[in-house]
Structure formats: structure tokens, C-alpha cells
N, C-alpha and C. Protein backbone atom coordinates (compact mmCIF):
# COMPACT_ATOMS: atom_id res chain seq x y z
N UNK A 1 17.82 -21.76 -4.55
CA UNK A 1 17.56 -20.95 -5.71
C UNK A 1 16.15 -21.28 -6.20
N UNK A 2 15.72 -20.33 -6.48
CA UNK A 2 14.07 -20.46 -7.08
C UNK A 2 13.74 -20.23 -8.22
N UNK A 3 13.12 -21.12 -8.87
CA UNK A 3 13.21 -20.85 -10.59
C UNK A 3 11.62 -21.11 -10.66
N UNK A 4 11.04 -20.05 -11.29
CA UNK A 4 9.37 -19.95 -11.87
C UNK A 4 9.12 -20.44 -13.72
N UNK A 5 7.95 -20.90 -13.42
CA UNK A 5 7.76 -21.72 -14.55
C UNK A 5 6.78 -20.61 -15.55
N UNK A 6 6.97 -21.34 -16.98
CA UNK A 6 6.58 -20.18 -17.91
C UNK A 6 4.58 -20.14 -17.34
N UNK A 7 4.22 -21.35 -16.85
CA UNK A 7 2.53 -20.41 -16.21
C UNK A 7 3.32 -19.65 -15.36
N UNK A 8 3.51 -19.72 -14.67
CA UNK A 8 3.62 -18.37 -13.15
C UNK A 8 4.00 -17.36 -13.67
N UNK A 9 5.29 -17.06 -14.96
CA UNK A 9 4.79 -15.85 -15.41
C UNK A 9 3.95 -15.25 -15.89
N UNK A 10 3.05 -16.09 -16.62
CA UNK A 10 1.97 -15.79 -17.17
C UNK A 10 0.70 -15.25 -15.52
N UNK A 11 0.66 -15.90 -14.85
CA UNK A 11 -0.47 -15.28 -14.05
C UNK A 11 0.26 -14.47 -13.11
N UNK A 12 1.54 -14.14 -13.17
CA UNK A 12 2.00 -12.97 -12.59
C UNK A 12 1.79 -11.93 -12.73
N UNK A 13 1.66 -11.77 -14.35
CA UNK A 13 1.46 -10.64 -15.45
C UNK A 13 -0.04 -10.50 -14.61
N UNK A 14 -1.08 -10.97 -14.06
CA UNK A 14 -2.38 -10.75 -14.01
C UNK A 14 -3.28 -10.84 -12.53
N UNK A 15 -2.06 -10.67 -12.27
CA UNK A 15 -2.19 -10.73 -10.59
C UNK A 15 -2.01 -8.85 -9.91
N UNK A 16 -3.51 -8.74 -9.62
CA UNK A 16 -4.34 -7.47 -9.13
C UNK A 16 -4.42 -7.25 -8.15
N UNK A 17 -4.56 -6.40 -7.18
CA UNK A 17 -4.94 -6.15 -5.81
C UNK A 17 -6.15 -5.80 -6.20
N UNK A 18 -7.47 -6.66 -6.31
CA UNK A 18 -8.83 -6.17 -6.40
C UNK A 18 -9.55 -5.76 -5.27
N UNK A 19 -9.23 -6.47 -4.22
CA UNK A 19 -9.54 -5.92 -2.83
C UNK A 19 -9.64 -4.69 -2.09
N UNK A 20 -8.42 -4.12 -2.80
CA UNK A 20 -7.87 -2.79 -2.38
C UNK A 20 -9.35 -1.98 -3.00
N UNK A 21 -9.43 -2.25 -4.35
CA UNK A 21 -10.56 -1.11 -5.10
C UNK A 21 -11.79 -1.92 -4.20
N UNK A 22 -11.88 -3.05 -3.65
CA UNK A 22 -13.73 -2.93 -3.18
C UNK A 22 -13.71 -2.00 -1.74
N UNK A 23 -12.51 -2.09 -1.21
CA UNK A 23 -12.40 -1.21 0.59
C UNK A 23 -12.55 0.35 -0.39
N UNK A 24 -11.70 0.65 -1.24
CA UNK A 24 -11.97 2.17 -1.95
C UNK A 24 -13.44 2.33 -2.03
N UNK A 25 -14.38 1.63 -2.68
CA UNK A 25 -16.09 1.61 -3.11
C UNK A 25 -16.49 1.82 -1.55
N UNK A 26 -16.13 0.97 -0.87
CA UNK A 26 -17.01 0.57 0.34
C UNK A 26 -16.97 2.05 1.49
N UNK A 27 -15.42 2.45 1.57
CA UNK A 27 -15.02 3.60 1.88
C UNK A 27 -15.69 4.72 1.36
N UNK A 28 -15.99 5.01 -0.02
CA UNK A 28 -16.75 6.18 -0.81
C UNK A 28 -18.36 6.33 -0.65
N UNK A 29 -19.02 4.56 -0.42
CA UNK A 29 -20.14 5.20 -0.22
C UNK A 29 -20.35 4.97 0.87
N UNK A 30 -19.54 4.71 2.08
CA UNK A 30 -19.82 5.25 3.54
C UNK A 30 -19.51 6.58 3.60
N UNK A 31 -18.60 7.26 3.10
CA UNK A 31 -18.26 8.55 3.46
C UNK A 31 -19.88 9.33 2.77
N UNK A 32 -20.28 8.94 1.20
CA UNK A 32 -21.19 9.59 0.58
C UNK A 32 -22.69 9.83 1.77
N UNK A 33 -22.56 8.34 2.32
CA UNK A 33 -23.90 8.16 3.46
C UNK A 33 -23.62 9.26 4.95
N UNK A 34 -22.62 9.33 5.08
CA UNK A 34 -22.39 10.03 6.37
C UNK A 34 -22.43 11.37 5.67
N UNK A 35 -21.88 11.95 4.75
CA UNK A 35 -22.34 13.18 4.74
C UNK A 35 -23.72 13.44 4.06
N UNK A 36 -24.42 12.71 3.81
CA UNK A 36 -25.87 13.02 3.28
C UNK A 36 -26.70 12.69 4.96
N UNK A 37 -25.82 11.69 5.89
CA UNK A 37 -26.63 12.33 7.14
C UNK A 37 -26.12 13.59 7.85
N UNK A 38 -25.17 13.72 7.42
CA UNK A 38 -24.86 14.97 8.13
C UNK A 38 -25.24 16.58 7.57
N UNK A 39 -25.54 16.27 6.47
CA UNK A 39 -27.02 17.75 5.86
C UNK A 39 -28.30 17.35 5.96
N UNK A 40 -28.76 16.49 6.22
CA UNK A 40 -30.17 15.65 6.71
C UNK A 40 -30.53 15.99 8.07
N UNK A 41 -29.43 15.95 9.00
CA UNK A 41 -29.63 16.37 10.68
C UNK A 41 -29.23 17.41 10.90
N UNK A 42 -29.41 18.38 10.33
CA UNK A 42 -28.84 19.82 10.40
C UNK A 42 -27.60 19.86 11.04
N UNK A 43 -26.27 19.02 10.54
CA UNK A 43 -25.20 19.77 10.69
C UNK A 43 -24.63 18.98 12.13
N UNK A 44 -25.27 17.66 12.36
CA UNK A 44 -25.06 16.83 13.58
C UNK A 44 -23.41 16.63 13.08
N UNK A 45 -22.43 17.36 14.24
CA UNK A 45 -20.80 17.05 14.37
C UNK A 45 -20.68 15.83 14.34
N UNK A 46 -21.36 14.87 14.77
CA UNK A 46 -20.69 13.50 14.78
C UNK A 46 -20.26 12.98 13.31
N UNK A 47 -21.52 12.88 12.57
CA UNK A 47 -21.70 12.39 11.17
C UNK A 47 -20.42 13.56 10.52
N UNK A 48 -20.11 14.82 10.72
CA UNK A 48 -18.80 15.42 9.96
C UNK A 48 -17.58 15.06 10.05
N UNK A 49 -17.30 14.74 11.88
CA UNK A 49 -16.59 13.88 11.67
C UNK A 49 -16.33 12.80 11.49
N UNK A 50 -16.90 11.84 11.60
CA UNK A 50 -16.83 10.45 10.92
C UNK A 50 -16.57 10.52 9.51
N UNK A 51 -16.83 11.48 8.36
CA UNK A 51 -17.16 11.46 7.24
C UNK A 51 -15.96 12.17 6.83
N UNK A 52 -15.20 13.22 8.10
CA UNK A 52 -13.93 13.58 7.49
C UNK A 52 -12.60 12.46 7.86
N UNK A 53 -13.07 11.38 9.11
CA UNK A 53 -11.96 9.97 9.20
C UNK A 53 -12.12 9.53 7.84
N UNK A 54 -13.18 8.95 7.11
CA UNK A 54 -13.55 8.07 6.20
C UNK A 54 -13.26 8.82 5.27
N UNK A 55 -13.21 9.81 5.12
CA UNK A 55 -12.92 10.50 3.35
C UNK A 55 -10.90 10.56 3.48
N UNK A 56 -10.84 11.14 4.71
CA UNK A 56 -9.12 10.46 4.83
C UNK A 56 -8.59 9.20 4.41
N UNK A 57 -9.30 8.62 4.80
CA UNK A 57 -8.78 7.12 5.00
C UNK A 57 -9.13 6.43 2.88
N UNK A 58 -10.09 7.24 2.90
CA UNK A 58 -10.28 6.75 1.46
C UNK A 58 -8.98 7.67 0.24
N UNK A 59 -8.76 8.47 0.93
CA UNK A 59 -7.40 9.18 0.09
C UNK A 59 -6.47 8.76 0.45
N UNK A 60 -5.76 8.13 1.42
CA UNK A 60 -4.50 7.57 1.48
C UNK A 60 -5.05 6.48 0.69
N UNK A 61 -5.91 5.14 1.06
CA UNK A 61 -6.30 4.21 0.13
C UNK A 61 -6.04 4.25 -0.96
N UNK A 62 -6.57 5.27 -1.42
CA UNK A 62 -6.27 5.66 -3.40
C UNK A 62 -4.95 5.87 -3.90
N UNK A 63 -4.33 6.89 -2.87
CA UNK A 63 -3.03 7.16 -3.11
C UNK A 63 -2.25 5.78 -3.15
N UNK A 64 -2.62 5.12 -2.12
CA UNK A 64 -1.64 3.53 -1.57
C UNK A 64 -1.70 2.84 -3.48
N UNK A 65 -3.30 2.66 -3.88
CA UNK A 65 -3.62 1.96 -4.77
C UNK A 65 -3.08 2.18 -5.98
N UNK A 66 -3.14 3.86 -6.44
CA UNK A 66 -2.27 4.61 -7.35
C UNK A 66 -1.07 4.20 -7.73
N UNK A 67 -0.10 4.06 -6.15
CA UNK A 67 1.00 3.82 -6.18
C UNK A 67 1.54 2.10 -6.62
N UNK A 68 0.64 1.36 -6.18
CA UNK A 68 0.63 -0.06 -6.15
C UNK A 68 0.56 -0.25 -7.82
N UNK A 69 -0.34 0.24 -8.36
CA UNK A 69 -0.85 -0.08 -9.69
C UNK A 69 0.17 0.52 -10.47
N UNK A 70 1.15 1.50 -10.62
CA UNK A 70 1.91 2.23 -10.98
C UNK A 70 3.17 1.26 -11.36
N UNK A 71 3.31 0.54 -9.93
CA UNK A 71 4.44 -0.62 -9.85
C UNK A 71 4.01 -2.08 -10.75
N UNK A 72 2.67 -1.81 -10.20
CA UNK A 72 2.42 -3.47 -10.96
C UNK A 72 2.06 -3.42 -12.63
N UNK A 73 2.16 -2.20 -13.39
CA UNK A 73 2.39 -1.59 -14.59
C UNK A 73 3.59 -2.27 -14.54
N UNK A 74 4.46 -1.23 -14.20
CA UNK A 74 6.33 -1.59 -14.53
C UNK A 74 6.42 -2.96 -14.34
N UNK A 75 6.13 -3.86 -13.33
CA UNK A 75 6.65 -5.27 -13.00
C UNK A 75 5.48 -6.22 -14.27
N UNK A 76 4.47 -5.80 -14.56
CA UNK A 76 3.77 -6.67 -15.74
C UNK A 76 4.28 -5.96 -16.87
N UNK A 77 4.96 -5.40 -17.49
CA UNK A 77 5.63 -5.08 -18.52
C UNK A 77 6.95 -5.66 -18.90
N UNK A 78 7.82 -5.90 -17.65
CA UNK A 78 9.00 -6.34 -17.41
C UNK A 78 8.65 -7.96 -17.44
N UNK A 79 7.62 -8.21 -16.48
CA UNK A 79 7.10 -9.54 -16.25
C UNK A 79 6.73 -10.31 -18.30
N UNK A 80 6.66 -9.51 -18.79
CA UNK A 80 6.15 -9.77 -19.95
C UNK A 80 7.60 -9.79 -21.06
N UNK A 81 8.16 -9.28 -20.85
CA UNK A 81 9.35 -9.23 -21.36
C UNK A 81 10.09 -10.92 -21.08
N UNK A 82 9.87 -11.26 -19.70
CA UNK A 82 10.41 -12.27 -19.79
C UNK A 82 9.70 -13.55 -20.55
N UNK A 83 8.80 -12.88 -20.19
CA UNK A 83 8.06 -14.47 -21.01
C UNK A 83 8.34 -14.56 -22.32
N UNK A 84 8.46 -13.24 -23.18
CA UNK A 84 9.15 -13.53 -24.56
C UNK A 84 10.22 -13.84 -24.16
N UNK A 85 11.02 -13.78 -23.70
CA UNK A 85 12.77 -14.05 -23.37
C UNK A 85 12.35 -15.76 -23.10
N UNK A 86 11.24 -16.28 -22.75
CA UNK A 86 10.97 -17.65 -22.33
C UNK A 86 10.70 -18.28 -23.50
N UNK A 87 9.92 -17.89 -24.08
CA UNK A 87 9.24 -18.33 -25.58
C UNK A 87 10.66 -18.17 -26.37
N UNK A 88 11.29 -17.21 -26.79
CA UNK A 88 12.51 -17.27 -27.86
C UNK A 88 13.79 -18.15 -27.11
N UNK A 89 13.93 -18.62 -25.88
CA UNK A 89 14.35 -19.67 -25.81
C UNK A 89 14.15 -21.12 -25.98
N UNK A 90 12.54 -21.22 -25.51
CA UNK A 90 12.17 -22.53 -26.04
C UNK A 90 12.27 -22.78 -27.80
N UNK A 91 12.18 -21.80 -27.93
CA UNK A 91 12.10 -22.10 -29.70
C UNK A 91 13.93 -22.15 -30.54
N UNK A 92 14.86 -21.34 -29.63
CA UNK A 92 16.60 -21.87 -29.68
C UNK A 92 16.54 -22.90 -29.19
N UNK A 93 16.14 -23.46 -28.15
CA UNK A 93 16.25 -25.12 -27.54
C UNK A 93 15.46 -26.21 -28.10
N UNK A 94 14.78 -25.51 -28.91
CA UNK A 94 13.41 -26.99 -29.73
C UNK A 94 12.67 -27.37 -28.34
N UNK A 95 12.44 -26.70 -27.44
CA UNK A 95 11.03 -27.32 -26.38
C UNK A 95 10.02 -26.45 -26.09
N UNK A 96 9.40 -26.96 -26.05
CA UNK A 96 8.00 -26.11 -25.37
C UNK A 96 8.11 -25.12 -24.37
N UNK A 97 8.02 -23.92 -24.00
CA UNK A 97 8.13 -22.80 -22.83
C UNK A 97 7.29 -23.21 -21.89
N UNK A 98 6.61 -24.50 -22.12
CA UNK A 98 6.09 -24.80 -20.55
C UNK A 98 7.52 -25.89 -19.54
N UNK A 99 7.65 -26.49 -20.47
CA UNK A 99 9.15 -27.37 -19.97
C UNK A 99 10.34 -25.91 -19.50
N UNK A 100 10.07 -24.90 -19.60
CA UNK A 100 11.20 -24.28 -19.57
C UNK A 100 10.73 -23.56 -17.68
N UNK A 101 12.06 -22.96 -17.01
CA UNK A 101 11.99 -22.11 -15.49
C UNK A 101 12.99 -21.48 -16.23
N UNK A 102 12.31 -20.23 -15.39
CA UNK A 102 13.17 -19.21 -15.23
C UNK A 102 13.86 -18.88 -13.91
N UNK A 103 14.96 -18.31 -13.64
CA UNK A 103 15.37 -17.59 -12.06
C UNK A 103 14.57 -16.54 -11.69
N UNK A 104 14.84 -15.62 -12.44
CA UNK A 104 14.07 -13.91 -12.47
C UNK A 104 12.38 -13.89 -12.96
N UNK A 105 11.90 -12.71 -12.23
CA UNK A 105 10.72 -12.39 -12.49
C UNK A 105 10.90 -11.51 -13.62
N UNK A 106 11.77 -10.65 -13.51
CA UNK A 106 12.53 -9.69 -14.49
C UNK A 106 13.21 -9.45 -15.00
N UNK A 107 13.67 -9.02 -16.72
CA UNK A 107 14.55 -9.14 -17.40
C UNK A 107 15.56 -7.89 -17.04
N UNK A 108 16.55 -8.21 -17.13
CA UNK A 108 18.02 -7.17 -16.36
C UNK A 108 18.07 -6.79 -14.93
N UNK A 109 17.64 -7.69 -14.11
CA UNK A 109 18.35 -7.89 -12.65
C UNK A 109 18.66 -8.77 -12.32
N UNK A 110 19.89 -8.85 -13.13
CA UNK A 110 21.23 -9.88 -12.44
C UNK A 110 21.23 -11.00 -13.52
N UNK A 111 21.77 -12.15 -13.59
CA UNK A 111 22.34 -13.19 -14.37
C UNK A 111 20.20 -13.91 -14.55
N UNK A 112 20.54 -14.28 -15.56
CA UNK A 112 19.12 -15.18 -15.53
C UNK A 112 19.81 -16.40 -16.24
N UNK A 113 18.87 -17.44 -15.50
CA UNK A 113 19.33 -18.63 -15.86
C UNK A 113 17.93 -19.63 -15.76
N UNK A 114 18.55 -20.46 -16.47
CA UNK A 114 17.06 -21.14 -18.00
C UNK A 114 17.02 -22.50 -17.09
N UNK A 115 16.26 -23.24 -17.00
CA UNK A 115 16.54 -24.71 -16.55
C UNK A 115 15.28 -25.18 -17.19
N UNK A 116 15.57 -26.27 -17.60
CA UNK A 116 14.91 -27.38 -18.97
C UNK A 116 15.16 -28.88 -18.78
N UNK A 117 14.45 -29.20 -19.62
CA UNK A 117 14.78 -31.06 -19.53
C UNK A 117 16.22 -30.96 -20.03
N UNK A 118 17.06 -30.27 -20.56
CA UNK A 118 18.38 -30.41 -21.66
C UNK A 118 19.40 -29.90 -20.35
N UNK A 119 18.93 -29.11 -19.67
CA UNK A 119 20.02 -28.82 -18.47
C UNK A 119 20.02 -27.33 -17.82
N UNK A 120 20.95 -26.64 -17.66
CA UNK A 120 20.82 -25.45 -17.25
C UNK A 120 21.88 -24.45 -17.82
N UNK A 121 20.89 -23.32 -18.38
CA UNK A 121 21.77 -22.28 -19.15
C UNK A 121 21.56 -20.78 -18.50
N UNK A 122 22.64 -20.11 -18.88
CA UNK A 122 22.73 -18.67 -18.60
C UNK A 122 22.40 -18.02 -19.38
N UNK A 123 21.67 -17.03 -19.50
CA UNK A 123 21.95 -15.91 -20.39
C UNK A 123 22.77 -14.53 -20.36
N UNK A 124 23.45 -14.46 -21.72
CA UNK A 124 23.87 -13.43 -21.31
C UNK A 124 23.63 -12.29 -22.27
N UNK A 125 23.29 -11.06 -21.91
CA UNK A 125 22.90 -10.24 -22.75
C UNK A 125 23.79 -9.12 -22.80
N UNK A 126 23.69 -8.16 -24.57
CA UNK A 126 24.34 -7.46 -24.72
C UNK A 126 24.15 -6.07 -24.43
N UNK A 127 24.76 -4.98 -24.23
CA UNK A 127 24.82 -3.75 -23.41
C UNK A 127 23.45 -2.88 -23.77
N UNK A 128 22.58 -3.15 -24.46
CA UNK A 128 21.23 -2.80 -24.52
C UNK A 128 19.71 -3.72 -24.72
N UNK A 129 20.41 -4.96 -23.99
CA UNK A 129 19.41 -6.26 -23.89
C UNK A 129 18.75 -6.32 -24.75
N UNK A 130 19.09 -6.44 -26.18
CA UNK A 130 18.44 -6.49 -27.42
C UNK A 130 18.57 -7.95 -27.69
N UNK A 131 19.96 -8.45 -27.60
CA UNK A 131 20.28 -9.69 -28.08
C UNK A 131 21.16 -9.90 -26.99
N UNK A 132 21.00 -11.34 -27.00
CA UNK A 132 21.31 -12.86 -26.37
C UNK A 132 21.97 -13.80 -27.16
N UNK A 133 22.99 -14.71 -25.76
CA UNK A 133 23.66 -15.79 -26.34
C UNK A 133 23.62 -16.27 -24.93
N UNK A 134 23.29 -18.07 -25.30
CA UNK A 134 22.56 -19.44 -23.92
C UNK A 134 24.20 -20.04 -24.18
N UNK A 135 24.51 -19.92 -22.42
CA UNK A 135 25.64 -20.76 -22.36
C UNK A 135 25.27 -21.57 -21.09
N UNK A 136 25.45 -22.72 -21.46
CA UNK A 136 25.28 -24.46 -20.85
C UNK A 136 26.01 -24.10 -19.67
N UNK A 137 25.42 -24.28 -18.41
CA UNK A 137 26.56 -24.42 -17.26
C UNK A 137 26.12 -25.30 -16.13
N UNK A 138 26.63 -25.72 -15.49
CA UNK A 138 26.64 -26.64 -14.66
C UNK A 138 26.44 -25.94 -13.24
N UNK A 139 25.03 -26.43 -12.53
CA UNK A 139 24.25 -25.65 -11.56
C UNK A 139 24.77 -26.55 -10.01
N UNK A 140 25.49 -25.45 -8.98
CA UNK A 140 25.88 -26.64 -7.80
C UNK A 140 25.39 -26.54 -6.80
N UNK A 141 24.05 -25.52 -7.09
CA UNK A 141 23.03 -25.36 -5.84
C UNK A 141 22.57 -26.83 -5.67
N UNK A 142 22.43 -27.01 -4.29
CA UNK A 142 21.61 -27.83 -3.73
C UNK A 142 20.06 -27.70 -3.70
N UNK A 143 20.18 -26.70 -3.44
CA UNK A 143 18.39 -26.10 -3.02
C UNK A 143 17.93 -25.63 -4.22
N UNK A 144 17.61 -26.42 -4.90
CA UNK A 144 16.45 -25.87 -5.81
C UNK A 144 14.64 -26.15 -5.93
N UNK A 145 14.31 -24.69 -5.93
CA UNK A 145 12.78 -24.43 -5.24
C UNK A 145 11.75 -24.32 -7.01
N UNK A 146 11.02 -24.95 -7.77
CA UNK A 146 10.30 -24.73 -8.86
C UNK A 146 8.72 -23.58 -8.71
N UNK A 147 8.65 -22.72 -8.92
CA UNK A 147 7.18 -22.45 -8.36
C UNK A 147 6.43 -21.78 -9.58
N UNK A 148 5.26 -22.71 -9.54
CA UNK A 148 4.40 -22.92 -10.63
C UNK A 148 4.07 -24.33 -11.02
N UNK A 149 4.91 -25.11 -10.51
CA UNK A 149 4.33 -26.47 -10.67
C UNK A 149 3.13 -27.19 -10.47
């Protein structure tokens, strides 16, 4: 079982595919250069097509990126949700939200469960995850993985 610590949510929330947008730049002004040689050489086929691979390839790119950023909206919103769900527990338990792991990256998929210097709790939430109640339970995984440490 893998439980993330209140940093890792925090730089989860802020974790970008920046890479993706420099291949988009790099893609746009190769395509911009190939077709400014390709009205420069009167109309040389090579430079059109090269410039119609590269202007392809830069629209699925965008689309890919669109789609990526779309998700990593929803998952840093959700991602953010938990970290208050982290913070208003440390402050029911009297400890700091750095002493505190979580199971989930996200609030409402599946059981989440708290682990602290005090022990390990469940949460359980009510039919419009507004409000919560921490019940103490006794954890019999063997494998437990911390990440953010």
C-alpha cells in the first residue's frame, strides 16, 4: 500500500508537462521556416511537404497537450481538495500535515486512509463529501510504500 506525504501533494498540484509546449514552439517555427522556404523557392515540393508532416505533427501535439492539460486541471483540483482534507485532519488530530500520508491522490476514489505518528485512520465521508468522521483502525498490510519522503 502506498501512502503520499502532505509535500507530494503539494508538488503534484504543480507538476507540468513543459516539454510537451517546447517540441509545440520548436515544431511551429520549423513548420513557419519551411514554408517561408517554400514561397522563397518558387513553390520547391519538398519544403510543402515537409511543412505539411510538421504542421501535422504539431496538431496532434496540441491536441495530445490540450487533452493532457484538461486532465491535469481535474487531477490538480481534486489533488487540492485533498490537501485540505490533509490540513483539516491535522488540525482534528493536533499535528502538523507534514507528519500526516495520505493513500489517495484523490478525494472520492475509494476508502482514504490517514497514517500519522498517532496511528492509522479511515475516513469516512457523507453522501455528498461535505463532511467527515476519522475512525482509528488497525492496518495489516505488510507492504507499506511512503512517497515524498
Amino acid at each position: 500500500m502506498t501512502f503520499y506525504t502532505y509535500q507530494y501533494l503539494l508538488d503534484y498540484q504543480t507538476k507540468f508537462p513543459y516539454l510537451r509546449i517546447a517540441i509545440i514552439v520548436i515544431l511551429a517555427t520549423t513548420f513557419i521556416v519551411l514554408l517561408t522556404r517554400y514561397f522563397s523557392n518558387k513553390g520547391d515540393i519538398k519544403y510543402k511537404d515537409l511543412a505539411v508532416i510538421v504542421g501535422t505533427l504539431m496538431v496532434l501535439t496540441v491536441a495530445i497537450q490540450f487533452n493532457d492539460y484538461t486532465n491535469f486541471k481535474t487531477t490538480s483540483q481534486q489533488s487540492g481538495q485533498e490537501v485540505s482534507l490533509v490540513k483539516s485532519v491535522a488540525k482534528e488530530l493536533q499535528v502538523k500535515p507534514q507528519k500526516l500520508s495520505v493513500n489517495n491522490l484523490q478525494t472520492g476514489s475509494g476508502d482514504v486512509l490517514i497514517r500519522s505518528s498517532k496511528g492509522y485512520y479511515r475516513i469516512i465521508f457523507n453522501n455528498d463529501n461535505s463532511e467527515y468522521a476519522l475512525e482509528k483502525i488497525r492496518l495489516k498490510a505488510g507492504d507499506i510504500n511512503v512517497k515524498g519522503d
